[in-house]
C-alpha atoms as a PDB file:
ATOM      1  CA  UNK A   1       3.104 -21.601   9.841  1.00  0.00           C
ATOM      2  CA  UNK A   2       3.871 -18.860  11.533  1.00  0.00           C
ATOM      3  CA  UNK A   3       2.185 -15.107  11.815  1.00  0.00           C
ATOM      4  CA  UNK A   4       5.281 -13.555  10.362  1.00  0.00           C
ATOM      5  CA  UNK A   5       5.586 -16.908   7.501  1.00  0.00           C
ATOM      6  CA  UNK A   6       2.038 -15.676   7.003  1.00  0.00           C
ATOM      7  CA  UNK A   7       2.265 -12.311   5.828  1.00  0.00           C
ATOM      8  CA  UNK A   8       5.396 -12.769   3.874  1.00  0.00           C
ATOM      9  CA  UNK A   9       3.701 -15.225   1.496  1.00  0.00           C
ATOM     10  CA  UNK A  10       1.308 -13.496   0.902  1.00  0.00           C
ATOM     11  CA  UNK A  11       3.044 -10.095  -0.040  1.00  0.00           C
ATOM     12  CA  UNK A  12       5.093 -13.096  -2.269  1.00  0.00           C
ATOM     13  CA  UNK A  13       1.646 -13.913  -3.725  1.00  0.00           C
ATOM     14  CA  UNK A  14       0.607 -10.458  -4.384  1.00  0.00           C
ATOM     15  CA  UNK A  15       3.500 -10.235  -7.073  1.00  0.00           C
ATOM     16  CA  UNK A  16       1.986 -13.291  -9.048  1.00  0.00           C
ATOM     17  CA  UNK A  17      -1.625 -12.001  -9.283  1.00  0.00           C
ATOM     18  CA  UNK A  18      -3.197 -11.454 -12.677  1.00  0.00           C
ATOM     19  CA  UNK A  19      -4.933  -8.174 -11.689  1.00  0.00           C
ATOM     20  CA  UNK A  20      -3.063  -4.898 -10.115  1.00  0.00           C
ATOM     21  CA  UNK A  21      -5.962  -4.641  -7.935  1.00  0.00           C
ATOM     22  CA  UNK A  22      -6.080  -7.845  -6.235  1.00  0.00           C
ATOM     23  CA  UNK A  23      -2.574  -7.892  -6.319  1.00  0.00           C
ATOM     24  CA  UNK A  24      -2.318  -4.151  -4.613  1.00  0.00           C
ATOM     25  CA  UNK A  25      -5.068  -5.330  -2.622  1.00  0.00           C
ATOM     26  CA  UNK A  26      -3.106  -8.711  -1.383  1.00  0.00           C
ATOM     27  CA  UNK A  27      -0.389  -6.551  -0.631  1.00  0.00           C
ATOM     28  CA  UNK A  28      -2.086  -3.834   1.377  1.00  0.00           C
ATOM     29  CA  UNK A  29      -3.729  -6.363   4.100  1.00  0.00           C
ATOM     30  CA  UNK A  30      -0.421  -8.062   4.563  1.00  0.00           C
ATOM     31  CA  UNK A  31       0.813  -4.445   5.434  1.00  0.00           C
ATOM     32  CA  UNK A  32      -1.869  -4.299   7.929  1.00  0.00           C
ATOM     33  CA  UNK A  33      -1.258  -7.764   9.126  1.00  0.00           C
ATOM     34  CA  UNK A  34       2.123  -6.280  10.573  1.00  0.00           C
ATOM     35  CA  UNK A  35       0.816  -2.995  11.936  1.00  0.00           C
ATOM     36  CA  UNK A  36      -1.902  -5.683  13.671  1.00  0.00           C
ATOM     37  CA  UNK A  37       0.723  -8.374  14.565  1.00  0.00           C
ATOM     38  CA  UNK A  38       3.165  -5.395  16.705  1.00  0.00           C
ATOM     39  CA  UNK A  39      -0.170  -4.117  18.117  1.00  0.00           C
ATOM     40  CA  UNK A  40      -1.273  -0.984  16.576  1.00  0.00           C
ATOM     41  CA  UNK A  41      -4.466  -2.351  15.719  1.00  0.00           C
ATOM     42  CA  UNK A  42      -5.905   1.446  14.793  1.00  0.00           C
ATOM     43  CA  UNK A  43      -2.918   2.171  12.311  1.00  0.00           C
ATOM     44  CA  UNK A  44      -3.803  -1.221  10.534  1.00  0.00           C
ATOM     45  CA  UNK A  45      -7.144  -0.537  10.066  1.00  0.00           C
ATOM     46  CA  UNK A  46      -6.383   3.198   8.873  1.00  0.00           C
ATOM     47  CA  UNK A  47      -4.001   1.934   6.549  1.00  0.00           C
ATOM     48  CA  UNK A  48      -6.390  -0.751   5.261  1.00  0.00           C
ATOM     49  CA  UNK A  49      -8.764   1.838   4.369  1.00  0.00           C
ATOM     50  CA  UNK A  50      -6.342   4.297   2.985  1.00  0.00           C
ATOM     51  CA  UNK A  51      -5.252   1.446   0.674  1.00  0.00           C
ATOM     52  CA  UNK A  52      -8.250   0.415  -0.478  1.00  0.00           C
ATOM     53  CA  UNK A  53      -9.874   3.990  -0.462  1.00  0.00           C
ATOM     54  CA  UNK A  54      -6.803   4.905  -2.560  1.00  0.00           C
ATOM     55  CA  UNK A  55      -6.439   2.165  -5.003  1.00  0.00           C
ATOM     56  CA  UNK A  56     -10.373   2.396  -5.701  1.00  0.00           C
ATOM     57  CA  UNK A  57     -10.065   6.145  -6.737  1.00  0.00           C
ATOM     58  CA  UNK A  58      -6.986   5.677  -8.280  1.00  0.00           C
ATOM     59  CA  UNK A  59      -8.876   2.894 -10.575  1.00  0.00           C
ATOM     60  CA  UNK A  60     -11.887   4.663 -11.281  1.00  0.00           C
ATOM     61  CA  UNK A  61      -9.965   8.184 -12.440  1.00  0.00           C
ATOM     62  CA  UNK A  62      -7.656   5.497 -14.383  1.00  0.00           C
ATOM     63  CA  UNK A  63     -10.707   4.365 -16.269  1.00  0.00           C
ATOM     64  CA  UNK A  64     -12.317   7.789 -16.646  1.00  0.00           C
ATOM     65  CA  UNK A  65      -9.207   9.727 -18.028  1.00  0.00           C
ATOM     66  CA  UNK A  66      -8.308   6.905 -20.465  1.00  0.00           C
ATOM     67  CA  UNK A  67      -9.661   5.289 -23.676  1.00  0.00           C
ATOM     68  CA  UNK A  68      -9.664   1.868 -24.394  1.00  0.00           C
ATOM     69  CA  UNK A  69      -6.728   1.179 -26.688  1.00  0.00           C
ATOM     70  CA  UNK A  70      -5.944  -2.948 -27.497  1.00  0.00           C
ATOM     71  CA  UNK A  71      -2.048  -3.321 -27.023  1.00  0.00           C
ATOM     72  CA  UNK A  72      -0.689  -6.510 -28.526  1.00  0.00           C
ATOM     73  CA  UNK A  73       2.621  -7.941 -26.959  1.00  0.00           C
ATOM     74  CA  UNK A  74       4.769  -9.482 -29.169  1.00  0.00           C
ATOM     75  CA  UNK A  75       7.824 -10.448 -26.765  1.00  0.00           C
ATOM     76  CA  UNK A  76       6.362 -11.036 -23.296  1.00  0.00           C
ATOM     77  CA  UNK A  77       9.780 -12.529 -21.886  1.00  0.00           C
ATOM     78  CA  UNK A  78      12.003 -10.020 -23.052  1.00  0.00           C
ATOM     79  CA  UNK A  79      13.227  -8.762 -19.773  1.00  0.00           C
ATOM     80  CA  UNK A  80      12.367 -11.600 -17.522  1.00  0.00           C
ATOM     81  CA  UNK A  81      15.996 -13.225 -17.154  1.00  0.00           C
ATOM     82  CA  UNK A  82      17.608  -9.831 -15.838  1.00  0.00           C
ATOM     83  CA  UNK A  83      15.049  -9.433 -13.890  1.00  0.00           C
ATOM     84  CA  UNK A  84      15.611 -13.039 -12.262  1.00  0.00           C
ATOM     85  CA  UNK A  85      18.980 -12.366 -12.013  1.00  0.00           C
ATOM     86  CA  UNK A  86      18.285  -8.982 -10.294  1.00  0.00           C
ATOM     87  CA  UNK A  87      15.913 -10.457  -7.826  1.00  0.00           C
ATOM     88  CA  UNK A  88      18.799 -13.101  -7.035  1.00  0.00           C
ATOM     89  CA  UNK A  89      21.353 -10.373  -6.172  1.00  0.00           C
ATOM     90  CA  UNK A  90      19.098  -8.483  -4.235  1.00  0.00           C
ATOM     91  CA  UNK A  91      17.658 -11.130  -2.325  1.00  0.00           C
ATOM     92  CA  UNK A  92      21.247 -13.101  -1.417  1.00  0.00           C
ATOM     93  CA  UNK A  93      21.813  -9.597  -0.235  1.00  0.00           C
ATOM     94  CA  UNK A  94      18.897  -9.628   2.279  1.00  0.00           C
ATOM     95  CA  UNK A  95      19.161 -12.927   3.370  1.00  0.00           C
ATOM     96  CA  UNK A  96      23.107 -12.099   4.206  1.00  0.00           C
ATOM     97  CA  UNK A  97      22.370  -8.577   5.666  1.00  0.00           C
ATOM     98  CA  UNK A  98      19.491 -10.367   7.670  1.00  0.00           C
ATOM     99  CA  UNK A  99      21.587 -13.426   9.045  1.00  0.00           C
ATOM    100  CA  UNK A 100      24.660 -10.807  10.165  1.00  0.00           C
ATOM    101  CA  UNK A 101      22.534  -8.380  11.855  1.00  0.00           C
ATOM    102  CA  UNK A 102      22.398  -8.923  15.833  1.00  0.00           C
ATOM    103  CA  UNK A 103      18.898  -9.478  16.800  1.00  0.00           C
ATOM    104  CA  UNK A 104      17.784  -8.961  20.775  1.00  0.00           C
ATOM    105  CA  UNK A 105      14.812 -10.384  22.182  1.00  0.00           C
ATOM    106  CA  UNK A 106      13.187  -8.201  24.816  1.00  0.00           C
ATOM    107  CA  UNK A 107      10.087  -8.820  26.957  1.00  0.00           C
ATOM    108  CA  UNK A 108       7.036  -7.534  25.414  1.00  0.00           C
ATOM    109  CA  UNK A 109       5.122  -4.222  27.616  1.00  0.00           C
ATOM    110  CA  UNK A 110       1.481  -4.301  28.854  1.00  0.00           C
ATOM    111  CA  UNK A 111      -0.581  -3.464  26.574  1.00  0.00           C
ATOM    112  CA  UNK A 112      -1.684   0.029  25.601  1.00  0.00           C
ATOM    113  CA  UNK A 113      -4.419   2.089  23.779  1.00  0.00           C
ATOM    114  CA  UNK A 114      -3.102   2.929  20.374  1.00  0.00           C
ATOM    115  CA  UNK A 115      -5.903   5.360  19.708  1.00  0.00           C
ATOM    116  CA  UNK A 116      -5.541   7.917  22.454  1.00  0.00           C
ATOM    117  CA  UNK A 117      -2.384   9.054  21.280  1.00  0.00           C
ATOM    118  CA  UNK A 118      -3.407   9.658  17.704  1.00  0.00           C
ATOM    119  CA  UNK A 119      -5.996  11.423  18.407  1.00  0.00           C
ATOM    120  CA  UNK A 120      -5.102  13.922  20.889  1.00  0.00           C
ATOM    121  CA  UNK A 121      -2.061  14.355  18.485  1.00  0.00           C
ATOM    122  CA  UNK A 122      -4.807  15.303  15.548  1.00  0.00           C
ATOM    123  CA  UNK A 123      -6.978  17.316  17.745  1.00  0.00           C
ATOM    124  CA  UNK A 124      -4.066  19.475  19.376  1.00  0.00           C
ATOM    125  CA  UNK A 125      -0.940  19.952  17.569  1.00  0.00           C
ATOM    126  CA  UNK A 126      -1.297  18.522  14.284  1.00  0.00           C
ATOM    127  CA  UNK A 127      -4.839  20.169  13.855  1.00  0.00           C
ATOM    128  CA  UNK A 128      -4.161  22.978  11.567  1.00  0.00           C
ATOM    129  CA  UNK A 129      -1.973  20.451   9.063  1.00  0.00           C
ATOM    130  CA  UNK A 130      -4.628  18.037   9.264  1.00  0.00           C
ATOM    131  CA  UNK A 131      -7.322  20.158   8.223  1.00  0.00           C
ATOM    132  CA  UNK A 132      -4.732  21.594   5.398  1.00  0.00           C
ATOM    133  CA  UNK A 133      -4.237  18.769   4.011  1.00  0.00           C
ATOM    134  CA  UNK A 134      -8.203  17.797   3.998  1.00  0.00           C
ATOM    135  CA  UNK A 135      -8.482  20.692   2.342  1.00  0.00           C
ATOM    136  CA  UNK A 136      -6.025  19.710  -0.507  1.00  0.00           C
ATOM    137  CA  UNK A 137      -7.397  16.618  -1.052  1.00  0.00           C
ATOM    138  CA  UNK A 138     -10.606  17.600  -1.380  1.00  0.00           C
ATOM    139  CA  UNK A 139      -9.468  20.311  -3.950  1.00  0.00           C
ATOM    140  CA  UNK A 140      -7.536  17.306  -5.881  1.00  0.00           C
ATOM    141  CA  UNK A 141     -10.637  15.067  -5.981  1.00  0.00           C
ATOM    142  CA  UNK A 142     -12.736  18.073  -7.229  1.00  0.00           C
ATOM    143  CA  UNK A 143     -10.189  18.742 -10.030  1.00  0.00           C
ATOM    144  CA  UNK A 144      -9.851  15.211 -11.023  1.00  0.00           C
ATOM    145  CA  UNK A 145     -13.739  15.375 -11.341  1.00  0.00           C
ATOM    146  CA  UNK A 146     -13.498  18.324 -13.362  1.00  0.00           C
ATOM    147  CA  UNK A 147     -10.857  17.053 -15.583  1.00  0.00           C
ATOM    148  CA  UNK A 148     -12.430  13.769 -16.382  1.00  0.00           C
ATOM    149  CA  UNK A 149     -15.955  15.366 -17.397  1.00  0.00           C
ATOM    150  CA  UNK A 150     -17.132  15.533 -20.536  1.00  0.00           C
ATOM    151  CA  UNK A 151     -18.493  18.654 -21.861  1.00  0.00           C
ATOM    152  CA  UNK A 152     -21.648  18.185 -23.853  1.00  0.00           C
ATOM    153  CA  UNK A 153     -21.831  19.785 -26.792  1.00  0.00           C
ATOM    154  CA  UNK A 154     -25.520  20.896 -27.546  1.00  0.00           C
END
């Protein structure tokens, strides 16, 4: 099987998971698979840990800010044949788009650092936005703390 046959089943797999963290989790590595796979081995990892990093936070604030409440589903199947049919149409649509589209084959370049570029691009002209937006997100995960604390009444 292929690299490419690889990372496509197992974005396919990530749909059929019982848990939206394995499943989100599934999906995120075959995300950095491809970054890997075209050589940009430092965006892969980065976005490896932004997933993860973000789907962890995202799941403990989820559990924080809400109460456990037992939801009973009567009807599971209710939508799942125009869904099917949806997936169908879209997917004859992908395979057709895919199969008309000219593809060219070119020979692959040397080799190159992925990392230098990045980084002089962080430390010299996107320095101010990046410490703006470090900023933000640090304000965002100090109001989420704020909002999901309990006051104790004494």
């Amino acid at each position: 099987m292929t690299a490419p046959a690889k990372i496509q089943t197992s974005r396919r797999l990530s749909f059929g998971l019982r848990t939206r963290i394995t499943a989100a989790l599934a999906l995120a590595s075959a995300g950095t698979a491809i970054f890997v796979l075209l050589g940009a081995d430092f965006l892969g990892v980065i976005q490896l840990f932004v997933y993860v990093g973000g789907i962890l936070v995202l799941t403990l604030f989820a559990v924080m800010l809400t109460h456990r409440i037992d939801v009973r589903v009567s009807n599971r199947a209710v939508g799942r044949l125009p869904g099917l049919v949806v997936v169908g149409v879209v997917a004859t649509w992908m395979i057709r788009v895919a199969r008309a589209a000219r593809w060219t084959e070119g020979q692959p370049g040397p080799p190159a650092a992925t990392t230098a570029g990045i980084g002089d691009a962080f430390l010299g002209t996107y320095v101010l936005p990046f410490e703006v937006a470090s900023v933000v997100l640090l304000a965002a995960l100090i109001g989420a703390i704020v909002v999901s604390r309990k006051e104790v009444k004494g």
